[in-house]
C-alpha atoms as a PDB file:
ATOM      1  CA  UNK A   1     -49.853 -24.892  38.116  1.00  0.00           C
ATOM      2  CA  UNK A   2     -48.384 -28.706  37.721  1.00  0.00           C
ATOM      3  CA  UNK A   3     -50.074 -31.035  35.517  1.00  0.00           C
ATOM      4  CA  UNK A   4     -51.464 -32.284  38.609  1.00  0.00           C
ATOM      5  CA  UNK A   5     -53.738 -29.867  38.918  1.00  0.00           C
ATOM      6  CA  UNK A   6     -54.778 -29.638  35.633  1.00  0.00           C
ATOM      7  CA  UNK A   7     -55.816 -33.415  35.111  1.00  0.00           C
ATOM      8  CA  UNK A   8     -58.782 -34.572  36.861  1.00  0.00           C
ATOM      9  CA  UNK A   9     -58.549 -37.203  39.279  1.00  0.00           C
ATOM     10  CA  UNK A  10     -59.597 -40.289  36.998  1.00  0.00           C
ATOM     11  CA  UNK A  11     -58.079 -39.725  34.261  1.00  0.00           C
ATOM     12  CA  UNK A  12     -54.543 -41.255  34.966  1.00  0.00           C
ATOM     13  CA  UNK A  13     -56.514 -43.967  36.031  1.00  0.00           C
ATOM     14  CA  UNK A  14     -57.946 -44.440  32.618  1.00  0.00           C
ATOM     15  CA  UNK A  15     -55.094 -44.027  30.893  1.00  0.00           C
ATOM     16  CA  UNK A  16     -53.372 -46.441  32.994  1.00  0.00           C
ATOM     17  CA  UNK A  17     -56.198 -48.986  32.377  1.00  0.00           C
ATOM     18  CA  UNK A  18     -55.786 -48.450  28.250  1.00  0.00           C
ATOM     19  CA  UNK A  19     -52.236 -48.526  28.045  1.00  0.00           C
ATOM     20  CA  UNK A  20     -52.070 -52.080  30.305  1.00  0.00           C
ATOM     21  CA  UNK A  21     -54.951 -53.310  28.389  1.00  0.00           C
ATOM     22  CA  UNK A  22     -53.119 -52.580  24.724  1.00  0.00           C
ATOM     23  CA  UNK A  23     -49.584 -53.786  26.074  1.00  0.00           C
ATOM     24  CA  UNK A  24     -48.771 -56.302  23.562  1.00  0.00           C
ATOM     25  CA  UNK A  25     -51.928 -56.528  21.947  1.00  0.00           C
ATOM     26  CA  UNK A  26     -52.472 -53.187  19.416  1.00  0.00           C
ATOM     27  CA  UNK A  27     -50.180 -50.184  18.698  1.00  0.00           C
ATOM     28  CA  UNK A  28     -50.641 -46.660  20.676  1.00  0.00           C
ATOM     29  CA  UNK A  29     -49.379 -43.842  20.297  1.00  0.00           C
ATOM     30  CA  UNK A  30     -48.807 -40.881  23.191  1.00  0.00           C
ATOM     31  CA  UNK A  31     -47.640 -37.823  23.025  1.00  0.00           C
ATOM     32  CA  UNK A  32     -46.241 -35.677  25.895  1.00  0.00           C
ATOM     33  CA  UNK A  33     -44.463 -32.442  25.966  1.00  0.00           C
ATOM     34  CA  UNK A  34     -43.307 -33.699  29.826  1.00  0.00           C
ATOM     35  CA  UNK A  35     -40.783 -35.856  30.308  1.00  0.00           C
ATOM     36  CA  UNK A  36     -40.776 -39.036  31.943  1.00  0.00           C
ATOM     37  CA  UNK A  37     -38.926 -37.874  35.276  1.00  0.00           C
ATOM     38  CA  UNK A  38     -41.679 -35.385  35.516  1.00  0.00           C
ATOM     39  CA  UNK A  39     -44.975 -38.574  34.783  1.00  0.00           C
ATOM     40  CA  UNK A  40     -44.662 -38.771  38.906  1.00  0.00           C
ATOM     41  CA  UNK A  41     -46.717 -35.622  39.094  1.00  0.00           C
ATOM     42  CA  UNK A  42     -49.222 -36.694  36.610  1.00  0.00           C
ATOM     43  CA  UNK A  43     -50.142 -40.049  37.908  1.00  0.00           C
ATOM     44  CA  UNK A  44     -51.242 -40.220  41.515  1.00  0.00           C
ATOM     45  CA  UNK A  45     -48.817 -43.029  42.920  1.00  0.00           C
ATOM     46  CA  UNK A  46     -45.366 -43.767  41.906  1.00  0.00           C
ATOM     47  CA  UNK A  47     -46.164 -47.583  41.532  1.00  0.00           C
ATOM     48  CA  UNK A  48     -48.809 -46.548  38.844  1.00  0.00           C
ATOM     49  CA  UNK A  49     -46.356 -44.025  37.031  1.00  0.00           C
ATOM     50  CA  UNK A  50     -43.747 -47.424  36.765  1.00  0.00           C
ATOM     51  CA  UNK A  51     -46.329 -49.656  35.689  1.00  0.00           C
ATOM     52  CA  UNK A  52     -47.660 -46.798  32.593  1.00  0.00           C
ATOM     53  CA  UNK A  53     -43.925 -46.215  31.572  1.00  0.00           C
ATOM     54  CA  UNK A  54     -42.662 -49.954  31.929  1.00  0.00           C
ATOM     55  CA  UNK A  55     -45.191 -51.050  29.502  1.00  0.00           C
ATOM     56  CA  UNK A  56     -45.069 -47.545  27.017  1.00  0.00           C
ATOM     57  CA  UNK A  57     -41.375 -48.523  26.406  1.00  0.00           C
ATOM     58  CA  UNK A  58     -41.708 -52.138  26.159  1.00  0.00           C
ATOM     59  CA  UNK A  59     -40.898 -52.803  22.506  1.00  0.00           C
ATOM     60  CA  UNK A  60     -41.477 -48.926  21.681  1.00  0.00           C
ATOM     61  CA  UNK A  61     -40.285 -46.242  19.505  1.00  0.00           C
ATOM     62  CA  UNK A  62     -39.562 -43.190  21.116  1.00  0.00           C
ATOM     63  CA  UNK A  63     -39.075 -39.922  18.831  1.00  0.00           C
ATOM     64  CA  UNK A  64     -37.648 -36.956  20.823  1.00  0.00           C
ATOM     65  CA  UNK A  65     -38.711 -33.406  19.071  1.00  0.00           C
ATOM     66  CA  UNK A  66     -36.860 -30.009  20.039  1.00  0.00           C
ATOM     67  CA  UNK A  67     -37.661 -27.015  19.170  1.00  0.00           C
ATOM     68  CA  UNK A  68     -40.493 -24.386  19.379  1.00  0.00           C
ATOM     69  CA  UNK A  69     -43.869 -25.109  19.945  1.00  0.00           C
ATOM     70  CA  UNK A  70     -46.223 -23.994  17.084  1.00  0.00           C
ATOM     71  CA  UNK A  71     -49.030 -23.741  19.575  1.00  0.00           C
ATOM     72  CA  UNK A  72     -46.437 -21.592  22.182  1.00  0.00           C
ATOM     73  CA  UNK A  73     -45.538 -19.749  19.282  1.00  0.00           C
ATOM     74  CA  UNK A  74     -49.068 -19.079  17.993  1.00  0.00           C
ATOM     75  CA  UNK A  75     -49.944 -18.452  21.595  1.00  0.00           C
ATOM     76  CA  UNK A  76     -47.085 -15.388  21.977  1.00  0.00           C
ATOM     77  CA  UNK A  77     -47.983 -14.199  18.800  1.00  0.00           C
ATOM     78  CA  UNK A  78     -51.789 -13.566  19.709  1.00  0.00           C
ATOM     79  CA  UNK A  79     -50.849 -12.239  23.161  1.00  0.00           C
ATOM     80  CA  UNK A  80     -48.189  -9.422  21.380  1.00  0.00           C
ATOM     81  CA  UNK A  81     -50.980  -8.737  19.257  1.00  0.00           C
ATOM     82  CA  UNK A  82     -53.461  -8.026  21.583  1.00  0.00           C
ATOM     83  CA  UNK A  83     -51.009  -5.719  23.446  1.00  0.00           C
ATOM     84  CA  UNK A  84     -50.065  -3.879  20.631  1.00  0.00           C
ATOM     85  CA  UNK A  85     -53.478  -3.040  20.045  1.00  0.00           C
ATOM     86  CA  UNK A  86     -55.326  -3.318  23.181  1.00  0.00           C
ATOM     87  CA  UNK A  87     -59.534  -2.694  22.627  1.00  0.00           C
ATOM     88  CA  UNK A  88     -60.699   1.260  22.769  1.00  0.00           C
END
């Protein structure tokens, strides 16, 4: 499923609200494992998505990470193992 799915309608709406109402005023931090091409389908209007971003990398710091996912890995690991030994 999309993020869209997965994120309740209000909630881009709140986030929206706190990052406009810390622009310039206090620090915050995000993290997303989704780029920003892909915030369209996480917000529910393209003007809102613009407006988030715009102020997000206004005077930012933006640290890319690659590789693996601990949680992905974690994740696979617990799903081999329960295969491996599936319940008698």
């Amino acid at each position: 499923p999309s993020p869209a799915n997965l994120i309740d309608a209000n909630r881009p709406r709140g986030l929206t609200r706190d990052i406009c109402h810390r622009y310039e005023r206090k620090s915050l931090l995000v993290t997303s494992n989704q780029p920003f091409r892909e915030w369209d389908e996480i917000f529910p209007s393209g003007s809102m998505t613009v407006a988030a971003v715009d102020r997000l990398v206004h005077h930012c710091h933006i640290v890319g990470i690659k590789g693996e996912s601990y949680r992905q890995k974690a994740a696979a690991a617990r799903v081999s193992s329960d295969q491996s030994d599936p319940p008698t």
